[in-house]
N, C-alpha and C. Protein backbone atom coordinates (compact mmCIF):
# COMPACT_ATOMS: atom_id res chain seq x y z
N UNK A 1 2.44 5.52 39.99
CA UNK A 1 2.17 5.59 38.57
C UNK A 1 2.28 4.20 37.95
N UNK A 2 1.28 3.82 37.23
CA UNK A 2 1.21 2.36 36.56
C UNK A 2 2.17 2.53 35.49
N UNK A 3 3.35 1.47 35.24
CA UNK A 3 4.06 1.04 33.85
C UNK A 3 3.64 0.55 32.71
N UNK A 4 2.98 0.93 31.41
CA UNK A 4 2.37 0.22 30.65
C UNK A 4 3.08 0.10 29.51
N UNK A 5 2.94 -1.22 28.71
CA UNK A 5 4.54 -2.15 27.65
C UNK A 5 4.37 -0.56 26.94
N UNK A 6 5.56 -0.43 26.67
CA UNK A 6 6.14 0.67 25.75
C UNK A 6 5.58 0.01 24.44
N UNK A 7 4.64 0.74 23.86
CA UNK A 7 4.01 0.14 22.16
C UNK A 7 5.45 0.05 21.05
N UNK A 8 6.30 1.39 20.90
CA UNK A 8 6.89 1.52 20.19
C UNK A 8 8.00 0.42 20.06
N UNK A 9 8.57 0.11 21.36
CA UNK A 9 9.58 -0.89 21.77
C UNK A 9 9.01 -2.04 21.46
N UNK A 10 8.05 -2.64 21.76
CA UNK A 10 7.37 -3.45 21.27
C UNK A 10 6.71 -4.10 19.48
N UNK A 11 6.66 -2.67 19.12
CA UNK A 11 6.64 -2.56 17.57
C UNK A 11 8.08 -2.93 17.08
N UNK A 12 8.81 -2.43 17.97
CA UNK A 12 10.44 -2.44 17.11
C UNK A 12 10.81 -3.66 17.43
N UNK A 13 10.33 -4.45 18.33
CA UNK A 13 10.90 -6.20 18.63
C UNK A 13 10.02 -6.98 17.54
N UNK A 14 8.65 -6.40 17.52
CA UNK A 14 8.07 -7.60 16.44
C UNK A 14 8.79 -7.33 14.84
N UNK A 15 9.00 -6.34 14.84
CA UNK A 15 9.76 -5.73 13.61
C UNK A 15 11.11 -7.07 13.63
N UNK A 16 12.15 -6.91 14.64
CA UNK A 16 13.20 -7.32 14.30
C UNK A 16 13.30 -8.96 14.13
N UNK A 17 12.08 -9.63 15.28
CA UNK A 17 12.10 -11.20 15.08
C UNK A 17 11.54 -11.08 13.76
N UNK A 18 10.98 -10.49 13.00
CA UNK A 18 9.95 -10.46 11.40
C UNK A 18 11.18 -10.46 10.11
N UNK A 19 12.05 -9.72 10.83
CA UNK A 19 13.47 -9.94 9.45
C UNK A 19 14.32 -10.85 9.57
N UNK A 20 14.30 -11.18 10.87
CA UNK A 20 15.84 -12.59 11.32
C UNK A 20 14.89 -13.88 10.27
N UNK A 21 13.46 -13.96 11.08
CA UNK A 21 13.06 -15.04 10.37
C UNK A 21 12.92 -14.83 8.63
N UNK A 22 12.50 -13.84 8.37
CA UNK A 22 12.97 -13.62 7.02
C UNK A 22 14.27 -13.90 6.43
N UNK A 23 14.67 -13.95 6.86
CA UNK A 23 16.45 -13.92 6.92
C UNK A 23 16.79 -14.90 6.78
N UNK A 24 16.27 -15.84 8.33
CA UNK A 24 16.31 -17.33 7.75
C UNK A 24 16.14 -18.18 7.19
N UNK A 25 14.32 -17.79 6.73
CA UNK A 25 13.62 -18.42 6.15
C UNK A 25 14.66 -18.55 4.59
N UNK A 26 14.64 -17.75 4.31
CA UNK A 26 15.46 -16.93 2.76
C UNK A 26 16.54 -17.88 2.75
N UNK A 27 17.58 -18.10 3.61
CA UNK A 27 18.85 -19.07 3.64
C UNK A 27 18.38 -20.52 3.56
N UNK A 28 17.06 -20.94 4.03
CA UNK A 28 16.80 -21.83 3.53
C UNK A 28 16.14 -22.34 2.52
N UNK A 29 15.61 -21.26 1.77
CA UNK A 29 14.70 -22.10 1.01
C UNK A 29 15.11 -21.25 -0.39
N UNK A 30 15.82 -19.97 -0.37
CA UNK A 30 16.25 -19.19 -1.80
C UNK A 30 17.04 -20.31 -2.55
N UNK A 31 16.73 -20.94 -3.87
CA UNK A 31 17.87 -21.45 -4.47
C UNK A 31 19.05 -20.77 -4.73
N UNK A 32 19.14 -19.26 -5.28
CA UNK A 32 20.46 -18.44 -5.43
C UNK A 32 21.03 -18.24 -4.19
N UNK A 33 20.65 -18.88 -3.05
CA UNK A 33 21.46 -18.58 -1.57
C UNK A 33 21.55 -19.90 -0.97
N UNK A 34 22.78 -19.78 -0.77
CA UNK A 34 23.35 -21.08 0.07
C UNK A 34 24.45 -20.42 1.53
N UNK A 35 23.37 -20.66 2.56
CA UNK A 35 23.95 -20.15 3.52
C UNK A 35 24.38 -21.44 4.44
N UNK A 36 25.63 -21.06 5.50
CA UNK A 36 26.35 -22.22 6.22
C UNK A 36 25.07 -22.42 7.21
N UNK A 37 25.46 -23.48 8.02
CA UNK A 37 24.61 -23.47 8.99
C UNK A 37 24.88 -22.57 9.89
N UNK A 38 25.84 -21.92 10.44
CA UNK A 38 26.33 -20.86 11.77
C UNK A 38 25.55 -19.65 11.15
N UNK A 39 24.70 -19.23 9.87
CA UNK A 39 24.72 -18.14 9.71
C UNK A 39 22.64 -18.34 9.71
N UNK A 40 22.13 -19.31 9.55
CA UNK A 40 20.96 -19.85 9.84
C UNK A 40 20.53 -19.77 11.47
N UNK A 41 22.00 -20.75 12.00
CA UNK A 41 21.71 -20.99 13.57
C UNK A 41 21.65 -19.79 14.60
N UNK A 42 22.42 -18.65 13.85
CA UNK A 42 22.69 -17.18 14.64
C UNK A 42 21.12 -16.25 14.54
N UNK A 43 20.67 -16.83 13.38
CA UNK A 43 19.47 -15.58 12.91
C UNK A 43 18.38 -16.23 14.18
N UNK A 44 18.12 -17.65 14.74
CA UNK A 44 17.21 -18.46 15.77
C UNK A 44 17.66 -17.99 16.58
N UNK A 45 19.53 -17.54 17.23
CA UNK A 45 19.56 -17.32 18.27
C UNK A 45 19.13 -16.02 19.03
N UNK A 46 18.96 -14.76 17.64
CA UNK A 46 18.76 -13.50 17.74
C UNK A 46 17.03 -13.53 18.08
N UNK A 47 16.47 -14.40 17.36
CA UNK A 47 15.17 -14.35 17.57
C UNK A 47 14.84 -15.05 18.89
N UNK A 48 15.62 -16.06 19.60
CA UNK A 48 15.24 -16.39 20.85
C UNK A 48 15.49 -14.88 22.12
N UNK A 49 16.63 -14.04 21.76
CA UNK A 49 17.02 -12.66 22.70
C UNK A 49 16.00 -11.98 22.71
N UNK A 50 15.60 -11.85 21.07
CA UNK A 50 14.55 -10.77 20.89
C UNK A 50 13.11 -11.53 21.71
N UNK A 51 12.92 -12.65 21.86
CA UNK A 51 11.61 -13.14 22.41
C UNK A 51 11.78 -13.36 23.99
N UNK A 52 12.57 -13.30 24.36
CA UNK A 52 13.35 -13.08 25.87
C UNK A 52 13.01 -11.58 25.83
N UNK A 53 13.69 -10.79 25.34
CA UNK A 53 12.86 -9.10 25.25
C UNK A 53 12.24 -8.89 25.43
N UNK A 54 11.41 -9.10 24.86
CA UNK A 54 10.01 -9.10 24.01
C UNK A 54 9.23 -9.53 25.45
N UNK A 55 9.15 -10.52 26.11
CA UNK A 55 8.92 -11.09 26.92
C UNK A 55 8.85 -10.27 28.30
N UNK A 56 9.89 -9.48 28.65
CA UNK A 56 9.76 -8.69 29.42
C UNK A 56 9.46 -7.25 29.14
N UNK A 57 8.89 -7.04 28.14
CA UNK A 57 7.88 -5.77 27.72
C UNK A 57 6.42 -6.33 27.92
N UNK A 58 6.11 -7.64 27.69
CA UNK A 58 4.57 -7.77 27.35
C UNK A 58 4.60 -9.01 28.89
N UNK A 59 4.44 -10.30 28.31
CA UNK A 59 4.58 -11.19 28.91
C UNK A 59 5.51 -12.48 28.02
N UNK A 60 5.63 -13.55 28.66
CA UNK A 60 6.54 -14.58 28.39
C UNK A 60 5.39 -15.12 27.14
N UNK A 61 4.38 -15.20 27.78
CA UNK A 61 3.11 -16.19 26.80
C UNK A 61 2.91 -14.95 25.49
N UNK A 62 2.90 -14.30 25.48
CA UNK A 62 2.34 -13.37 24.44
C UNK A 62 3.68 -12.96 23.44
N UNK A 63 5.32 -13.20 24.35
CA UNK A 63 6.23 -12.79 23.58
C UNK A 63 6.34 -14.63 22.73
N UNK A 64 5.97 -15.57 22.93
CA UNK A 64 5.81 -16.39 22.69
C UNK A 64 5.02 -16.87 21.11
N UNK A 65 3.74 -15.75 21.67
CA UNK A 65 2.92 -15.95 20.46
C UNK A 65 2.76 -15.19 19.29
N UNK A 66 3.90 -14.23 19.77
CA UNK A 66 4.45 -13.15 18.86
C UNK A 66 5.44 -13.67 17.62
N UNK A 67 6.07 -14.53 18.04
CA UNK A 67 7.29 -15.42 17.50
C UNK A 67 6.28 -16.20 16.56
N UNK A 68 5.16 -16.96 17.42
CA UNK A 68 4.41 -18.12 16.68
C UNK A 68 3.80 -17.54 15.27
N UNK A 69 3.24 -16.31 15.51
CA UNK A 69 2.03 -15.58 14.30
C UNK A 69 3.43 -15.11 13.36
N UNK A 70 4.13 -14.54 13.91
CA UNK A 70 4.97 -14.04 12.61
C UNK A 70 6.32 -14.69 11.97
N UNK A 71 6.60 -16.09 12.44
CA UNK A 71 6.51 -17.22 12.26
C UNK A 71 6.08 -17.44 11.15
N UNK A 72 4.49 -18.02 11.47
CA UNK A 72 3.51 -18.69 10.55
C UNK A 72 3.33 -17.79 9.44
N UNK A 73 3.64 -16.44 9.46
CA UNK A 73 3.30 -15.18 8.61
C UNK A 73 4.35 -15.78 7.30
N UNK A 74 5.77 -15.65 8.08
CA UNK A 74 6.67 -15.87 6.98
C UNK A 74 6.96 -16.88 6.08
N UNK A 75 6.44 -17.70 7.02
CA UNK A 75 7.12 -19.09 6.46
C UNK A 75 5.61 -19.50 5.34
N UNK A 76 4.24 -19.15 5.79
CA UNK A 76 3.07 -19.27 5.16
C UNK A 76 2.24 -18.32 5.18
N UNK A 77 2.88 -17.15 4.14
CA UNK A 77 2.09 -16.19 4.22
C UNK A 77 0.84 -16.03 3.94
N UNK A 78 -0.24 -15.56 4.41
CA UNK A 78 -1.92 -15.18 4.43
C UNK A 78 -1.70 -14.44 2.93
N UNK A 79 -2.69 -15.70 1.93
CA UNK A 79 -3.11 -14.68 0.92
C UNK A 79 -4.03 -13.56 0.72
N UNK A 80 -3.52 -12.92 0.09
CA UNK A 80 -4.22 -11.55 -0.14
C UNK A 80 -4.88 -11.22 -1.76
N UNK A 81 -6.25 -10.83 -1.31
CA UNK A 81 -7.58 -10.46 -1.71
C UNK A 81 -8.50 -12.14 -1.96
N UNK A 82 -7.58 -13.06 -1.30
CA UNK A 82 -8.79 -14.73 -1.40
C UNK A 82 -9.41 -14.53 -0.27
N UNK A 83 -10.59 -15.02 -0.31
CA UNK A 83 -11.34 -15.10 0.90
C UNK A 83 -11.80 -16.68 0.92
């Protein structure tokens, strides 16, 4: 029987690197939030586990580019209704 990436597990990893970096992003750049650095440096380290995860559900290159797009999502989000 062939193993194929569990979608849901996979949904739930892009989910969780999508809030750490939120998370982080937010500690750095919210003026009403001033976060230490240990609490910045922990949210990168969760997102490196989750892309190590991630990695062995899909592949290394794709858990890679999973990080990169939603990443680029947060930090520069795609406007919506400009074309």
């Amino acid at each position: 029987m062939e193993q194929q990436p569990q979608g849901s597990e996979v949904a739930r990893m892009r989910e969780r690197i999508e809030l750490e970096l939120r998370s982080a992003q937010s500690a750095l750049s919210d003026p009403a939030i001033t976060a230490p650095h240990r609490f910045i440096e922990q949210r990168y380290r969760n997102i490196g586990r989750l892309q190590k995860y991630l990695g062995k559900l899909t592949s290394e290159e794709e858990a890679l580019r999973t990080v990169i797009d939603i990443s680029n999502d947060v930090i520069d989000p795609p406007a919506q209704g400009k074309e």
